[in-house]
PDB file of N, CA and C in Angstrom:
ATOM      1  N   UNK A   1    -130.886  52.867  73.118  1.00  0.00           N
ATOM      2  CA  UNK A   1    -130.602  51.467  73.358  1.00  0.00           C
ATOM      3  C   UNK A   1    -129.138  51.216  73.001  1.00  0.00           C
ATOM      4  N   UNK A   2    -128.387  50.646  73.773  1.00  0.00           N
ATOM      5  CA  UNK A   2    -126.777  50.175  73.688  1.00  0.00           C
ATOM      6  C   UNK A   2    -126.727  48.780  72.968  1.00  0.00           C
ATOM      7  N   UNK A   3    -126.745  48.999  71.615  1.00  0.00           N
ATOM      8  CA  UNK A   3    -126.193  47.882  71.071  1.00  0.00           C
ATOM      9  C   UNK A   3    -125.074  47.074  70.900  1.00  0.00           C
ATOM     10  N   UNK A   4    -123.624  47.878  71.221  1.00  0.00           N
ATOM     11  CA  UNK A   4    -122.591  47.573  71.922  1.00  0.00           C
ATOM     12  C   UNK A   4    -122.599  45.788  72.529  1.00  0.00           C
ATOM     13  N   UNK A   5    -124.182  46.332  73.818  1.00  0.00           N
ATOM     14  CA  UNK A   5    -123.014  44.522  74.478  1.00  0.00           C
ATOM     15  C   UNK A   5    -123.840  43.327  73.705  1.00  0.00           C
ATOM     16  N   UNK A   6    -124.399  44.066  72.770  1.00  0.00           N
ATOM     17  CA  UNK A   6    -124.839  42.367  71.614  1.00  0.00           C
ATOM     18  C   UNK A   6    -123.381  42.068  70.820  1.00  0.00           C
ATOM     19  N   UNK A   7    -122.470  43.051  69.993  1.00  0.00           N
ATOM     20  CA  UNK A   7    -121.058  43.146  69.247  1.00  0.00           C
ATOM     21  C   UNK A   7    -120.592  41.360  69.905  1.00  0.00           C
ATOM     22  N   UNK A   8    -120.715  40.565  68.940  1.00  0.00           N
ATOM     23  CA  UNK A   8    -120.450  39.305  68.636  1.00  0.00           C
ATOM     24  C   UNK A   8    -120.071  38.740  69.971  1.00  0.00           C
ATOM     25  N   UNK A   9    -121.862  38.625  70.055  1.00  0.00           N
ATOM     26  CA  UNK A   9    -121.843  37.255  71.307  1.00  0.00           C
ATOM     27  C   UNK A   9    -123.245  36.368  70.471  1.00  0.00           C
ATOM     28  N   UNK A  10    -124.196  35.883  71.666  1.00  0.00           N
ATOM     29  CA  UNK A  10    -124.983  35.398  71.250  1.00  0.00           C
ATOM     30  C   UNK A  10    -125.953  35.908  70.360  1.00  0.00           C
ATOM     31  N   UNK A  11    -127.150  35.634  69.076  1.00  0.00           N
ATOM     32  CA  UNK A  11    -128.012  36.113  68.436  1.00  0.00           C
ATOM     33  C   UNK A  11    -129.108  36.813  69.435  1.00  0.00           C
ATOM     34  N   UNK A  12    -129.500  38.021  68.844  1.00  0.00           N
ATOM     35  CA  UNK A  12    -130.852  38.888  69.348  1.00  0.00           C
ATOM     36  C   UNK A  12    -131.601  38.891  68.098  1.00  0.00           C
ATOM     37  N   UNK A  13    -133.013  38.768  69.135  1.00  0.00           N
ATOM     38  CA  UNK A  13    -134.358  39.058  68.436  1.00  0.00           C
ATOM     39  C   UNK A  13    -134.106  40.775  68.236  1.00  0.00           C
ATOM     40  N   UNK A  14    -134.609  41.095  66.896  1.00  0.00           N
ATOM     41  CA  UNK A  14    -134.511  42.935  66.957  1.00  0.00           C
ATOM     42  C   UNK A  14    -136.317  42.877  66.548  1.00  0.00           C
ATOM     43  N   UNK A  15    -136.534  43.685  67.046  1.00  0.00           N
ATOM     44  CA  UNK A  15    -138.001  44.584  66.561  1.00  0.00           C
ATOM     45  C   UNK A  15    -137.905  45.594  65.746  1.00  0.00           C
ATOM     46  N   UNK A  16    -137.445  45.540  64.331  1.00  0.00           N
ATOM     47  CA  UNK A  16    -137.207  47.149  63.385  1.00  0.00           C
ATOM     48  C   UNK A  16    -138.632  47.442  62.582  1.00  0.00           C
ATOM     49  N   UNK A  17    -138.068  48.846  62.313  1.00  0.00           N
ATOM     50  CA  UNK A  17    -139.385  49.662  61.388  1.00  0.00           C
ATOM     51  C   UNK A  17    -138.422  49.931  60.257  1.00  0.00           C
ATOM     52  N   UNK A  18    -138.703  49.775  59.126  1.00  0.00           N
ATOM     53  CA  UNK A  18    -138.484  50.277  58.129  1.00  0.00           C
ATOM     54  C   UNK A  18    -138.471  51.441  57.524  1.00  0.00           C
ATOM     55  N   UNK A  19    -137.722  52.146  56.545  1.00  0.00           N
ATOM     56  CA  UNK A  19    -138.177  53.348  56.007  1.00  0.00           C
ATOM     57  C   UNK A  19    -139.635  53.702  55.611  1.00  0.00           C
ATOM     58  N   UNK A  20    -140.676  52.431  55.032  1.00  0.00           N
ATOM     59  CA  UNK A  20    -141.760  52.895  55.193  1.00  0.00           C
ATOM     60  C   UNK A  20    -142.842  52.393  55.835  1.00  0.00           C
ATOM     61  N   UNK A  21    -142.029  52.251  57.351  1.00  0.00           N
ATOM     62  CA  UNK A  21    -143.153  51.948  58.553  1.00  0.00           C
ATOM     63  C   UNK A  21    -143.444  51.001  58.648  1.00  0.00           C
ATOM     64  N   UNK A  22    -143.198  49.935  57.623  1.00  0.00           N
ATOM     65  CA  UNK A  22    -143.372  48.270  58.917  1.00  0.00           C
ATOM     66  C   UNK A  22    -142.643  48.156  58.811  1.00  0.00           C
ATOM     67  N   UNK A  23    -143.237  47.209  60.039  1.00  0.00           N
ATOM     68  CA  UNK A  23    -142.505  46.674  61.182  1.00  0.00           C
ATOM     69  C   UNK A  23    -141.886  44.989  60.879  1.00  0.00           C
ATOM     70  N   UNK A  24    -140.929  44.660  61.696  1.00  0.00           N
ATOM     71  CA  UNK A  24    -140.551  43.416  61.099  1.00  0.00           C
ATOM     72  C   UNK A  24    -140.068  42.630  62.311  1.00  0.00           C
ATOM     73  N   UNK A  25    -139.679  41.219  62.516  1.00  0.00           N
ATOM     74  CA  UNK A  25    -138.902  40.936  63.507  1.00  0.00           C
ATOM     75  C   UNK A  25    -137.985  39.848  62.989  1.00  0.00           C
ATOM     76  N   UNK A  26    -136.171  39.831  63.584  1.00  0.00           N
ATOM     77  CA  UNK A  26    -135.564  39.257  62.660  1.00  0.00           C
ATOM     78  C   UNK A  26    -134.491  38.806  63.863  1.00  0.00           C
ATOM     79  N   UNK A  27    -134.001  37.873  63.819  1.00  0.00           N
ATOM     80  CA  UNK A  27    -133.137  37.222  64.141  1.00  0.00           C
ATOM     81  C   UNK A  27    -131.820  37.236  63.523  1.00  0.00           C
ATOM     82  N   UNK A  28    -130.950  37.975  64.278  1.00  0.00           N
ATOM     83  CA  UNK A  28    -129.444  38.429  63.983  1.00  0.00           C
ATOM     84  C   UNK A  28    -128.214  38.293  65.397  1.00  0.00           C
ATOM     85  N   UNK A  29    -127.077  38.370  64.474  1.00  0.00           N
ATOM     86  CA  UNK A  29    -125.763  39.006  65.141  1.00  0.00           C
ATOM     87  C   UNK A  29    -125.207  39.697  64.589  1.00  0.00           C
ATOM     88  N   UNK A  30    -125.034  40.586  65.713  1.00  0.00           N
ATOM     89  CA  UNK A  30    -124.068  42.042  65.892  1.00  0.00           C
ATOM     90  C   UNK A  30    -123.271  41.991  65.298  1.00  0.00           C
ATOM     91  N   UNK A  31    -122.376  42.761  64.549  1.00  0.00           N
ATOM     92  CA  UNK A  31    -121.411  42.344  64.070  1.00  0.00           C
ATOM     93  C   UNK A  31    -120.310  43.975  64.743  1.00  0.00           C
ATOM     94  N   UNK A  32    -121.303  44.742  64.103  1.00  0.00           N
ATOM     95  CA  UNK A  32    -120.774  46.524  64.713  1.00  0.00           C
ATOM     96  C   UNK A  32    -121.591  47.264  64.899  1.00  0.00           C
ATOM     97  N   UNK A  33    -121.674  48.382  65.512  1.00  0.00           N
ATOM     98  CA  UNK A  33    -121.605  49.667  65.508  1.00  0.00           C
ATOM     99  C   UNK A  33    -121.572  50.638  65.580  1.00  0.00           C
ATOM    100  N   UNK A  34    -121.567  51.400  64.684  1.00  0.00           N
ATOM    101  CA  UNK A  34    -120.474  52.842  64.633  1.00  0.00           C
ATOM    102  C   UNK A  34    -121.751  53.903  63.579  1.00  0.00           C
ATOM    103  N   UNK A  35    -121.562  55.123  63.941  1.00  0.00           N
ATOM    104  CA  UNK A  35    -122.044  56.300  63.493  1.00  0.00           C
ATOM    105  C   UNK A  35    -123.646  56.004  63.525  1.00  0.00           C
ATOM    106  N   UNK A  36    -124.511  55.531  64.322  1.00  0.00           N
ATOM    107  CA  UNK A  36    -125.851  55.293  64.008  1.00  0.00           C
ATOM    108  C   UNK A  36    -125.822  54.050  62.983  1.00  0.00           C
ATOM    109  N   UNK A  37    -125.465  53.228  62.542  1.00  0.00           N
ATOM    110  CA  UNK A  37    -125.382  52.241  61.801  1.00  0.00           C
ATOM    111  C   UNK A  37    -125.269  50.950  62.845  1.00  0.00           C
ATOM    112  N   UNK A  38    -125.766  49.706  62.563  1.00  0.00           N
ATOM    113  CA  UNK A  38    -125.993  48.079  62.964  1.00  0.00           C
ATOM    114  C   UNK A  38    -125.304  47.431  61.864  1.00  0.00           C
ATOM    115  N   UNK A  39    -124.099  46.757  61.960  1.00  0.00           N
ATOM    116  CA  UNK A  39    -123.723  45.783  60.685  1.00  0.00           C
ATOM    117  C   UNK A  39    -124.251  44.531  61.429  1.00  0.00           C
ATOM    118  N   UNK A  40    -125.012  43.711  60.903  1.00  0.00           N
ATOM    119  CA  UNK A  40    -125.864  42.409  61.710  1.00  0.00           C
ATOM    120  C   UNK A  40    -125.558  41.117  60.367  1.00  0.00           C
ATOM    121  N   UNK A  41    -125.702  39.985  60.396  1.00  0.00           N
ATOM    122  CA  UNK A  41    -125.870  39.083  60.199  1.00  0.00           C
ATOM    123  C   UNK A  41    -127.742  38.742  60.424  1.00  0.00           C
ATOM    124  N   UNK A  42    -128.238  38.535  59.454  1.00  0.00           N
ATOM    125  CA  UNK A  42    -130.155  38.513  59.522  1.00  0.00           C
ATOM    126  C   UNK A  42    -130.038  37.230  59.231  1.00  0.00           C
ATOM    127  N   UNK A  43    -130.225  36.219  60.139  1.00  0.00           N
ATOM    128  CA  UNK A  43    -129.862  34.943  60.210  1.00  0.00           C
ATOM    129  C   UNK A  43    -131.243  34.108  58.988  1.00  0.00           C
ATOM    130  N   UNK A  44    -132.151  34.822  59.005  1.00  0.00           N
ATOM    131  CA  UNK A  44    -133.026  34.393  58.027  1.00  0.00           C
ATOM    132  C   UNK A  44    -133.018  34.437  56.723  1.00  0.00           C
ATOM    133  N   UNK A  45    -132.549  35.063  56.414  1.00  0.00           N
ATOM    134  CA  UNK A  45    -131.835  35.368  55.085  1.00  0.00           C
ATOM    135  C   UNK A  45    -130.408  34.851  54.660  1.00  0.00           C
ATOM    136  N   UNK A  46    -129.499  34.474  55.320  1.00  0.00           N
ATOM    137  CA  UNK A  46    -128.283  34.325  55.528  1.00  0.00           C
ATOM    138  C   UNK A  46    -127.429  35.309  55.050  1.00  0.00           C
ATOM    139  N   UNK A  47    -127.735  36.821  55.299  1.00  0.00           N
ATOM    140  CA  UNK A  47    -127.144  37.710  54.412  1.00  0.00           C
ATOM    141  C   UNK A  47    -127.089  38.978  55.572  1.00  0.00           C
ATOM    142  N   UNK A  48    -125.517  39.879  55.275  1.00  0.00           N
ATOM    143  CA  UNK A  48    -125.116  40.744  56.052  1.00  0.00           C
ATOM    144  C   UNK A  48    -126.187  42.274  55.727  1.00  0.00           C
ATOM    145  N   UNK A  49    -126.159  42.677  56.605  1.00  0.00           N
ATOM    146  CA  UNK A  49    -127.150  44.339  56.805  1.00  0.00           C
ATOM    147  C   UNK A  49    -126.640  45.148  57.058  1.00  0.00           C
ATOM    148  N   UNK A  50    -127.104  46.393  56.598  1.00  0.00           N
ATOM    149  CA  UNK A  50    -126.925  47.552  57.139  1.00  0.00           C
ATOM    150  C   UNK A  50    -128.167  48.015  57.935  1.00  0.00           C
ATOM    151  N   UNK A  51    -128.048  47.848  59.270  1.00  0.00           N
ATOM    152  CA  UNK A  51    -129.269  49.029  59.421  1.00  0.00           C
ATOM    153  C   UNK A  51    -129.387  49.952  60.580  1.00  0.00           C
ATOM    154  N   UNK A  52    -130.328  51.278  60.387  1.00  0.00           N
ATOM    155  CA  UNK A  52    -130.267  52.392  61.246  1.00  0.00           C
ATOM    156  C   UNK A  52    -130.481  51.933  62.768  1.00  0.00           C
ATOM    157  N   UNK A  53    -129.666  52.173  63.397  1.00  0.00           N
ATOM    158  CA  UNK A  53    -129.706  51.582  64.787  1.00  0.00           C
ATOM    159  C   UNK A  53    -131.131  52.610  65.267  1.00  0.00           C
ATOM    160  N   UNK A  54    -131.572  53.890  65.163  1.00  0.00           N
ATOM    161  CA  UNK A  54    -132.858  54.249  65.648  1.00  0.00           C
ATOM    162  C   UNK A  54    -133.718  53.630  64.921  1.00  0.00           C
ATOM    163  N   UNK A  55    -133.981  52.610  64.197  1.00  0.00           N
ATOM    164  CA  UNK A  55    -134.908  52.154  63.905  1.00  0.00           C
ATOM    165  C   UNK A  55    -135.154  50.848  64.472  1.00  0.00           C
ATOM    166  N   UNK A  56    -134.214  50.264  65.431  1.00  0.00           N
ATOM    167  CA  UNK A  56    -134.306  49.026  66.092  1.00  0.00           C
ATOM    168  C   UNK A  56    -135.443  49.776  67.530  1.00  0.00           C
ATOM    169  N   UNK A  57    -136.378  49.550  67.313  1.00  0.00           N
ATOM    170  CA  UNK A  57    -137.547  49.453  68.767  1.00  0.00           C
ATOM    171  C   UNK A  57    -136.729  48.642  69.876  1.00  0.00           C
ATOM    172  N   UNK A  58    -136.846  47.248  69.506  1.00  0.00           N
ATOM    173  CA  UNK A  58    -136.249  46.189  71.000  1.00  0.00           C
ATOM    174  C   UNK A  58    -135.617  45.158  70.467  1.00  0.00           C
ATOM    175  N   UNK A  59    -134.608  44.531  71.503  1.00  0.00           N
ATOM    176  CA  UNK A  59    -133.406  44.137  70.795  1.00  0.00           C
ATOM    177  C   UNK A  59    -133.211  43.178  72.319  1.00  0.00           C
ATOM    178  N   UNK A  60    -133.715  42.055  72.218  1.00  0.00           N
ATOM    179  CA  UNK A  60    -133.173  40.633  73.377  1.00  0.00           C
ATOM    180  C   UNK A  60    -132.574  39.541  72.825  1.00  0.00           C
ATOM    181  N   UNK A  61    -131.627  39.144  73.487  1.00  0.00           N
ATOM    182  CA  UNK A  61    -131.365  37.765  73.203  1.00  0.00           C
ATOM    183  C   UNK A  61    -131.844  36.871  73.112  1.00  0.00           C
ATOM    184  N   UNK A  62    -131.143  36.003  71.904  1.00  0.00           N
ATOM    185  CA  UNK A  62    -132.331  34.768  71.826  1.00  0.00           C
ATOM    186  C   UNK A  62    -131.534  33.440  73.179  1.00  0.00           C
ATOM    187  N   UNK A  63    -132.552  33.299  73.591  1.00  0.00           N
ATOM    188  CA  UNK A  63    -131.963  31.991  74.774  1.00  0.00           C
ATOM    189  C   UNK A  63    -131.672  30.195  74.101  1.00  0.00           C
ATOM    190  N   UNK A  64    -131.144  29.644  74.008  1.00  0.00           N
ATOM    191  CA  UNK A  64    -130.800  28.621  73.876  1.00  0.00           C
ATOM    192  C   UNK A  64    -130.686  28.451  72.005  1.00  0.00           C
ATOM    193  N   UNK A  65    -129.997  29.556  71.834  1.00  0.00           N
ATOM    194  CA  UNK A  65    -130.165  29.411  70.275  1.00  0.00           C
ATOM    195  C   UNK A  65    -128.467  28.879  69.563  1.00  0.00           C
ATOM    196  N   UNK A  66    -128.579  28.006  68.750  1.00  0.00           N
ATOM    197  CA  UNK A  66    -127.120  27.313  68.782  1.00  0.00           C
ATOM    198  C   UNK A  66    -126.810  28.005  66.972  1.00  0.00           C
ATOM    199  N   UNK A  67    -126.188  28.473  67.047  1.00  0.00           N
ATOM    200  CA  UNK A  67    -125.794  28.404  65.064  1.00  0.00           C
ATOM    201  C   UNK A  67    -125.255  27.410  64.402  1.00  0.00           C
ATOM    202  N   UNK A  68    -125.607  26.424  63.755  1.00  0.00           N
ATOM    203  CA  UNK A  68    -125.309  25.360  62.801  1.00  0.00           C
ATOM    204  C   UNK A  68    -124.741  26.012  61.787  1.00  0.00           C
TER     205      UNK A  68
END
């Protein structure tokens, strides 16, 4: 999956698994990345991430989503 054309546009829904297998779904922006790594913004948390880009399953944009 090319995470590339999310790199700071609108927020995506991601579908990730964790190191120990659940599953989660989170609302972010791209911020980078580089070497197998996602730097994201997890808009639910209001706090920056690191995470393994093979562990993102599916990754869409959210439609009509505004950031306040």
């Amino acid at each position: 999956m090319d995470l590339n054309r999310y790199v700071r546009r609108r927020p995506v829904e991601i579908v990730y698994v964790d190191s120990k297998g659940r599953t989660s779904r989170r609302i972010v922006s791209v911020y980078s990345v580089r070497d197998g790594r996602v730097r994201v913004l997890d808009w639910s948390s209001k706090s920056l991430r690191t995470l393994s880009a093979g562990r993102i399953m599916k990754a869409v944009p959210v439609a009509g989503w505004r950031v306040s």
